[in-house]
Protein backbone atom coordinates (compact mmCIF):
# COMPACT_ATOMS: atom_id res chain seq x y z
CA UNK A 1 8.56 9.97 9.40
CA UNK A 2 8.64 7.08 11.55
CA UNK A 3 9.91 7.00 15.27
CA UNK A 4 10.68 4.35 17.78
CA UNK A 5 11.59 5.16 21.16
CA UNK A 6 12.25 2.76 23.61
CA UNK A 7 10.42 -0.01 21.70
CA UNK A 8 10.64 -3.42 22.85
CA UNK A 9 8.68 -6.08 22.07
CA UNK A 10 8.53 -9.57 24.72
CA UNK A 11 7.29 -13.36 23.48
CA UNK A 12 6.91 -15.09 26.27
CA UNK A 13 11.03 -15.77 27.32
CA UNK A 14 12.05 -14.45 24.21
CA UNK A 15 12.75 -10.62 24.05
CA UNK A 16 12.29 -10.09 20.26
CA UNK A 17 13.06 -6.10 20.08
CA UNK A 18 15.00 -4.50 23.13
CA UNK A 19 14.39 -1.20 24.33
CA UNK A 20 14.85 -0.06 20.31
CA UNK A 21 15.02 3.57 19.37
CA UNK A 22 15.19 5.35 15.84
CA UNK A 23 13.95 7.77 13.42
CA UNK A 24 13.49 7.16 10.00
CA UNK A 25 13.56 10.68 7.94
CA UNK A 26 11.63 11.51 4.87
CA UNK A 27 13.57 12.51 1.86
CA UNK A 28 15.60 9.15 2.42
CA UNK A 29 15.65 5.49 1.39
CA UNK A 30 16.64 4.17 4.96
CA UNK A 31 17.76 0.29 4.99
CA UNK A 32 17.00 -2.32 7.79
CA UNK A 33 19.59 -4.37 8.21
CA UNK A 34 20.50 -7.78 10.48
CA UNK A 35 20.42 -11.76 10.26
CA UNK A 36 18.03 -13.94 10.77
CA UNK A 37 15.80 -13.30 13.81
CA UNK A 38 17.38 -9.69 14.74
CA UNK A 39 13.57 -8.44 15.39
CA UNK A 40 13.52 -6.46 11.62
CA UNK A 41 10.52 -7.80 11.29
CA UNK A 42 8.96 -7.84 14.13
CA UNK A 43 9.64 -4.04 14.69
CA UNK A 44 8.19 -3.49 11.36
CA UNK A 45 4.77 -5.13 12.15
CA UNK A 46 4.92 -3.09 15.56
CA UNK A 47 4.70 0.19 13.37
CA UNK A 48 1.67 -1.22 11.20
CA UNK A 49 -0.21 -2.10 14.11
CA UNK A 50 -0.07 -6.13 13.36
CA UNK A 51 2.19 -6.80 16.85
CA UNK A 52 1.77 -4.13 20.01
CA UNK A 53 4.70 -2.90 21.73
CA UNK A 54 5.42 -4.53 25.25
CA UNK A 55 6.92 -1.35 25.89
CA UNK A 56 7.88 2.05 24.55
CA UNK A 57 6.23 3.71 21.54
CA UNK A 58 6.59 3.67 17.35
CA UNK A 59 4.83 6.41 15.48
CA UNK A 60 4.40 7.01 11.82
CA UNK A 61 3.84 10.46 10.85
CA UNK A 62 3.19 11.28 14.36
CA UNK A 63 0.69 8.75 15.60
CA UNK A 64 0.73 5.31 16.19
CA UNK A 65 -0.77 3.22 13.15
CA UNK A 66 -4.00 2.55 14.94
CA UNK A 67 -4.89 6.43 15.38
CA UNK A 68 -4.65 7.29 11.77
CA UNK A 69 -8.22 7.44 10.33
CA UNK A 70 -7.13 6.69 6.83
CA UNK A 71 -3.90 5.00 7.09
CA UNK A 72 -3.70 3.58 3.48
CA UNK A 73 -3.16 7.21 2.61
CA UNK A 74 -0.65 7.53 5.65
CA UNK A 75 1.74 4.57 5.24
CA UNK A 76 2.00 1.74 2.97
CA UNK A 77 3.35 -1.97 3.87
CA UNK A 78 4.86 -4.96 2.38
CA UNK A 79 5.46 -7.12 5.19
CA UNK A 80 3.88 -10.61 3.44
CA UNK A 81 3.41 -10.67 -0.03
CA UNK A 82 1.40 -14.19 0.30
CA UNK A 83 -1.24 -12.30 2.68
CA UNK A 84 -3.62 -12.29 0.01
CA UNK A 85 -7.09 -14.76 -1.09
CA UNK A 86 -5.46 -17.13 -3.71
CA UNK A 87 -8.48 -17.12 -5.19
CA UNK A 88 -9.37 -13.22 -5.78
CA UNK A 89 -7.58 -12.16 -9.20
CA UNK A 90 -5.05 -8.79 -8.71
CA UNK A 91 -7.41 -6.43 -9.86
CA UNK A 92 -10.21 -7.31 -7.16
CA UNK A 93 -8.03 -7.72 -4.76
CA UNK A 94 -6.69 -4.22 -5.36
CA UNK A 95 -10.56 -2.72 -5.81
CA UNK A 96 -11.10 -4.57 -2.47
CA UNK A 97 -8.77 -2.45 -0.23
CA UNK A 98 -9.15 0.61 -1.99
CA UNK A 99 -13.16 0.37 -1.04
CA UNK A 100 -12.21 0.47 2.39
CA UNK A 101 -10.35 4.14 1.89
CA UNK A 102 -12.84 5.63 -0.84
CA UNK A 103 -10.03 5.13 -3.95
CA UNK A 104 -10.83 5.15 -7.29
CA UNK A 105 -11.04 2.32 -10.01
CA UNK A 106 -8.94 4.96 -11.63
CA UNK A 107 -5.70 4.29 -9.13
CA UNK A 108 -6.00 0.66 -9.00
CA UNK A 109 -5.73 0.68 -12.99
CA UNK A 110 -2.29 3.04 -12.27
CA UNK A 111 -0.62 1.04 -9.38
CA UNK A 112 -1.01 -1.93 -11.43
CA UNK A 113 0.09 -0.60 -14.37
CA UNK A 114 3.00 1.33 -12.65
CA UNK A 115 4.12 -2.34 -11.27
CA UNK A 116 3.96 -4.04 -14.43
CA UNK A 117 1.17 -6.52 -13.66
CA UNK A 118 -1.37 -5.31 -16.55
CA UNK A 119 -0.65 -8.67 -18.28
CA UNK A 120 -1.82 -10.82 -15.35
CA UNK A 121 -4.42 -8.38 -13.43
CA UNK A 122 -7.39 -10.67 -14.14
CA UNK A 123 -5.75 -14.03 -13.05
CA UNK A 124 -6.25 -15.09 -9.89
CA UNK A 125 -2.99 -14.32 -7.35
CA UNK A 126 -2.71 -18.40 -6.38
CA UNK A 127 -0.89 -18.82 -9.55
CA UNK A 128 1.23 -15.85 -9.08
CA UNK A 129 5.34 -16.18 -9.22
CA UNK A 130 6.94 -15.22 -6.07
CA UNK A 131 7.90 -11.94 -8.18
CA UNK A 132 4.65 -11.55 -9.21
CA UNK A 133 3.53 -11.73 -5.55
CA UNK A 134 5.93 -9.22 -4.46
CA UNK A 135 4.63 -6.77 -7.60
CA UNK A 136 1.48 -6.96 -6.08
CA UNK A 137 2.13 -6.53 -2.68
CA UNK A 138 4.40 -3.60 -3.95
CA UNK A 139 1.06 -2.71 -5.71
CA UNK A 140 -1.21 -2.37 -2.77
CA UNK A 141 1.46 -0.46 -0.81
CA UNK A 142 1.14 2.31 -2.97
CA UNK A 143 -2.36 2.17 -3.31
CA UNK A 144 -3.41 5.30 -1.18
CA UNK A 145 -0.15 7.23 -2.70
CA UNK A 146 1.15 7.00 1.03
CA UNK A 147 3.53 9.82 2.61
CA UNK A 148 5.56 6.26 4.34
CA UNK A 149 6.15 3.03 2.98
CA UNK A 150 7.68 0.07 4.60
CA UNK A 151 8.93 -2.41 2.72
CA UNK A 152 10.37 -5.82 4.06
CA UNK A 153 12.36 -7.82 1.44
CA UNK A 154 10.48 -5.65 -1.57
CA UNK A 155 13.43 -7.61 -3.82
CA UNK A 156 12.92 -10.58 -2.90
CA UNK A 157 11.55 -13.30 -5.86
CA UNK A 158 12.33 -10.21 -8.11
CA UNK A 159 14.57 -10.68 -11.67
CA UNK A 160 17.58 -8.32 -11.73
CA UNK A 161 14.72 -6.07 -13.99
CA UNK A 162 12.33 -6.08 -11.31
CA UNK A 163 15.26 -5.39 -8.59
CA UNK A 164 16.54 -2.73 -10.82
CA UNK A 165 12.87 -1.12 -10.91
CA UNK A 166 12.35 -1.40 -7.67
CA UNK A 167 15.29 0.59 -6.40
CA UNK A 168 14.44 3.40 -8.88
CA UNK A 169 10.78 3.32 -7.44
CA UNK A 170 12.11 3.61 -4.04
CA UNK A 171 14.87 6.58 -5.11
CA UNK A 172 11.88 8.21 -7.20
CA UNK A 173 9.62 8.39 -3.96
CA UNK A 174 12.11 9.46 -1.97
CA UNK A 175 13.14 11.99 -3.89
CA UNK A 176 9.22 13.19 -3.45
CA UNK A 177 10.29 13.38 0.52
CA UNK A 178 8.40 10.63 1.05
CA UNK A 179 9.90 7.96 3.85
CA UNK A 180 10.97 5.29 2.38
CA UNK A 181 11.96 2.02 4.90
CA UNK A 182 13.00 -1.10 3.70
CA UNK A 183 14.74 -4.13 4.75
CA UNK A 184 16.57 -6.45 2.43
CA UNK A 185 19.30 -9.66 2.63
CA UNK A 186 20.78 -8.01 -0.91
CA UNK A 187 23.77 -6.03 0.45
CA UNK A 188 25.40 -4.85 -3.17
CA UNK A 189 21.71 -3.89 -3.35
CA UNK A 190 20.82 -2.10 -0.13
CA UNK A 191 24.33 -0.46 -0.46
CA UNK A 192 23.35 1.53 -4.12
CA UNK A 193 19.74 2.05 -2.84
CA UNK A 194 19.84 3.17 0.58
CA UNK A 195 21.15 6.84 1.92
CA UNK A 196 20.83 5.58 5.80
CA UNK A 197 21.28 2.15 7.91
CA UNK A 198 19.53 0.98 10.51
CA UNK A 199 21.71 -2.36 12.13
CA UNK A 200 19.98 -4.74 14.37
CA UNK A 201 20.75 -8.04 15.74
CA UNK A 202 19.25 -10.17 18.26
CA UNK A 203 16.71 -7.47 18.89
CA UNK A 204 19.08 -4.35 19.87
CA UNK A 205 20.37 -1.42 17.57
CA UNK A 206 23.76 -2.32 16.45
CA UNK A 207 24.82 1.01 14.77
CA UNK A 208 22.66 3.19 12.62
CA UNK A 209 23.93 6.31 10.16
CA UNK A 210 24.82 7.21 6.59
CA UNK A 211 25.94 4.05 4.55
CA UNK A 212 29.48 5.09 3.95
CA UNK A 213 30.51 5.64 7.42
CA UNK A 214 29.21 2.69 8.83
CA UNK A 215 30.99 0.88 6.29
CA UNK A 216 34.61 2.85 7.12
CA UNK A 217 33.64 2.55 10.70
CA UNK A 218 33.54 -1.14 10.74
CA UNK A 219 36.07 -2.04 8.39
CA UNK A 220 39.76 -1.62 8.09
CA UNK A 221 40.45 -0.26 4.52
CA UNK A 222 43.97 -2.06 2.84
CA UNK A 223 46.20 -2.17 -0.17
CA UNK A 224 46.82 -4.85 -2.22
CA UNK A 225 50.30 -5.19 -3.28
CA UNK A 226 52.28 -7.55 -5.80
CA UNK A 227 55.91 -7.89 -5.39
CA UNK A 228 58.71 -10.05 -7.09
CA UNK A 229 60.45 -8.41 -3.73
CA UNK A 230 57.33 -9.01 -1.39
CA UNK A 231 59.38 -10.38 1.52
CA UNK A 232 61.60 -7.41 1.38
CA UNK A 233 58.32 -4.41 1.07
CA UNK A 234 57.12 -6.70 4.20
CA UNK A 235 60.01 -6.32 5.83
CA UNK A 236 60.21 -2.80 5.48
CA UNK A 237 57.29 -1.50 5.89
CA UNK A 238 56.26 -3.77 9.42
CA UNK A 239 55.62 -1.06 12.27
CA UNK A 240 52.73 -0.16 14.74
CA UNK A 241 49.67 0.47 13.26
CA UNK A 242 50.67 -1.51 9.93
CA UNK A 243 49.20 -4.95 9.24
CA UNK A 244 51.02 -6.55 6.48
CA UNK A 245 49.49 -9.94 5.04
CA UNK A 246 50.91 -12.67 2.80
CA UNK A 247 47.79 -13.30 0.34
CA UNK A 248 50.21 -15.35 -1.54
CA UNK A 249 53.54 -15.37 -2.90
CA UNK A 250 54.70 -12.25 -4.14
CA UNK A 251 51.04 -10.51 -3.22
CA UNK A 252 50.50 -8.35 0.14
CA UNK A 253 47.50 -7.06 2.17
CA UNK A 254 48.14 -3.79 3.98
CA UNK A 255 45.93 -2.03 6.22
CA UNK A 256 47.19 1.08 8.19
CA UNK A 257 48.94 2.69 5.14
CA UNK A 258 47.83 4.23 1.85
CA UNK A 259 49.08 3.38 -1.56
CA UNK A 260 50.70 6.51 -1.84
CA UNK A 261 52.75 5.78 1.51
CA UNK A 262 53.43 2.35 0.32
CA UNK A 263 54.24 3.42 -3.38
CA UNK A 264 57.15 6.21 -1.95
CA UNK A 265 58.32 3.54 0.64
CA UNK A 266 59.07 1.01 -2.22
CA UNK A 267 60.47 3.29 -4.63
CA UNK A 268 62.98 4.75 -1.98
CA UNK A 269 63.94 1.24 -1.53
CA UNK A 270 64.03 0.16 -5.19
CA UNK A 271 61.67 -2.32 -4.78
CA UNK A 272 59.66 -3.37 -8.32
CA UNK A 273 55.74 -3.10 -8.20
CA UNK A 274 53.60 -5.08 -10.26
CA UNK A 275 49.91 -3.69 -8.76
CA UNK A 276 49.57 -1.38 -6.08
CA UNK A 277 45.29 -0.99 -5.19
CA UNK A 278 43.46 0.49 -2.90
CA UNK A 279 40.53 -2.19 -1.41
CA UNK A 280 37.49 -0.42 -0.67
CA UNK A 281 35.48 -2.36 2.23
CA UNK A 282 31.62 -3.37 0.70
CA UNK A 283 28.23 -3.57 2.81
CA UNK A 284 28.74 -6.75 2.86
CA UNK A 285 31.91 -6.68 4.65
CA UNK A 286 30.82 -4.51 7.39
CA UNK A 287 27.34 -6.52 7.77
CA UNK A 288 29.04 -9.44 8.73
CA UNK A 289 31.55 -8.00 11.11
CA UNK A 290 28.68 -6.24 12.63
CA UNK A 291 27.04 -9.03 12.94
CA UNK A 292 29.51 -11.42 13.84
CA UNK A 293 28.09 -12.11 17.67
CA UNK A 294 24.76 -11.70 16.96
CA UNK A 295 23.64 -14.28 14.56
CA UNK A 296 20.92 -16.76 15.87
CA UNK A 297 22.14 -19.62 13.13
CA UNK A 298 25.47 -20.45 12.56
CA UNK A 299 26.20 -22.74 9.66
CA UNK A 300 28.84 -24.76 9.22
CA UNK A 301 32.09 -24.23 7.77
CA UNK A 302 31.60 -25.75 3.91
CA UNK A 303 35.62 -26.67 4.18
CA UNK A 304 35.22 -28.60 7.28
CA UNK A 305 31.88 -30.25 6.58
CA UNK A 306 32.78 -31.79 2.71
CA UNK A 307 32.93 -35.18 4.17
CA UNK A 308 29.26 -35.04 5.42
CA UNK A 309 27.71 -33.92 2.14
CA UNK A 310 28.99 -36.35 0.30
């Protein structure tokens, strides 16, 4: 289990995390989501002991990081993939941590064959893929067979195989009861994977629960409708609480009514219906209208900046 309360972390002028609390359960895949700059990964250093807090307190398993007297075997962490001597090949790089924790020769040999890098163990990392990097660093998280592991951007570099196995990895040890934490900018991804959300952005907790009701909290589900009599369905159906959008000629958006309700209003009328389906909200969807205020970057609009790429 991990557990923030009241964590905030200060550079300087910059307040990275703000007064942050959470708990992160075991038996879960629990997903870290926010832009650029929210403080994801800053509050994921703070709980490996790589940043302090300025204030407040994160625990995993029920210390800080720094109290556990074999934390390998506590809590393993992917925060940098590239954090590793270039020069070392996988394998020794492997043997090296597990020397510090007493692990066998016999482990390393499983965690690297259990994250498919038998075929490169003996090369040395600096000519490593990014995907190969993140194997590796996947690798020595699960090195002391941790209760915790905290994952930032596990996917990222990965092929869809390697995304694919990592999300089974991730179900498999949570399924153990194991806590499983992980951010990731792969929303179709994070929204298959994980069971809970953590939101952040610019450093405060946005909203945090199961995946499926942040998404319907944050979204407004509709109905698409096509029409050779949109105009007159439009007409009919306009009241308080309904939102009724021209997509296109003949094709409607409606929020505030189901497709039932709008199927029995159109046949009582004798209005034709080409389609008539439900639009389910994604991640995606409610990720950016979370997020909407609290993006540090805001790029251009591609529409209104054509001229200046070309």
């Amino acid at each position: 289990m991990i557990e923030a309360q009241g964590l905030t972390k200060r550079y300087g002028d910059k307040l990275a995390v703000d007064n942050v609390s959470f708990t992160v359960q075991p038996g879960r895949v629990t997903g870290f989501l926010g832009p650029n700059g929210a403080g994801k990964s800053t509050t994921m250093r703070m709980a490996v002991g790589l940043d302090h807090p300025t204030g407040g307190t994160i625990t995993v398993n029920g210390k800080p990081f720094a109290e556990h007297t074999a934390p390998l075997r506590e809590v393993g962490a992917l925060l940098e993939a590239k954090a590793v001597h270039t020069g070392r090949s996988a394998t020794n790089h492997l043997r090296g941590l597990a020397a510090t924790h007493g692990i066998s020769r016999k482990r390393v040999d499983e965690v690297i064959e259990m994250t498919g890098l038998h075929a490169v163990a003996g090369k040395r990392v600096g000519g490593f893929s990014l995907g190969m990097g993140q194997r590796l660093g996947i690798a020595a998280a699960m090195l002391g067979d941790p209760r915790t592991l905290i994952l930032d951007e596990p996917v990222n570099g990965l092929d869809p195989e390697g995304v694919k196995w990592v999300r089974t990895l991730v179900r498999y040890l949570a399924d153990e009861g194991r806590t499983i934490f992980l951010s990731s900018h792969l929303m179709s991804e994070m929204a298959i994977t994980a069971d809970e959300l953590i939101v952040i952005g610019r450093g405060k907790i946005l909203t945090q629960g199961p995946v499926q009701e942040i998404i319907d909290s944050s979204t407004r589900a509709s109905v698409r409708v096509r029409s050779p009599q949109a105009s007159d369905l439009a007409a009919r159906l306009q009241r308080d609480g309904v939102t009724v959008t021209s997509v296109e000629e003949s094709l409607l958006d409606i929020a505030g009514l189901t497709a039932p309700e709008i199927g029995e209003a159109a046949a009582s009328a004798g209005i034709v219906l080409h389609e008539l389906t439900p639009q389910r909200a994604s991640l995606e969807d409610a990720f950016m209208t979370l997020t909407a205020d609290e993006v540090e970057y805001h790029s251009a609009d591609v529409a209104h900046s054509e001229g200046a790429l070309q």
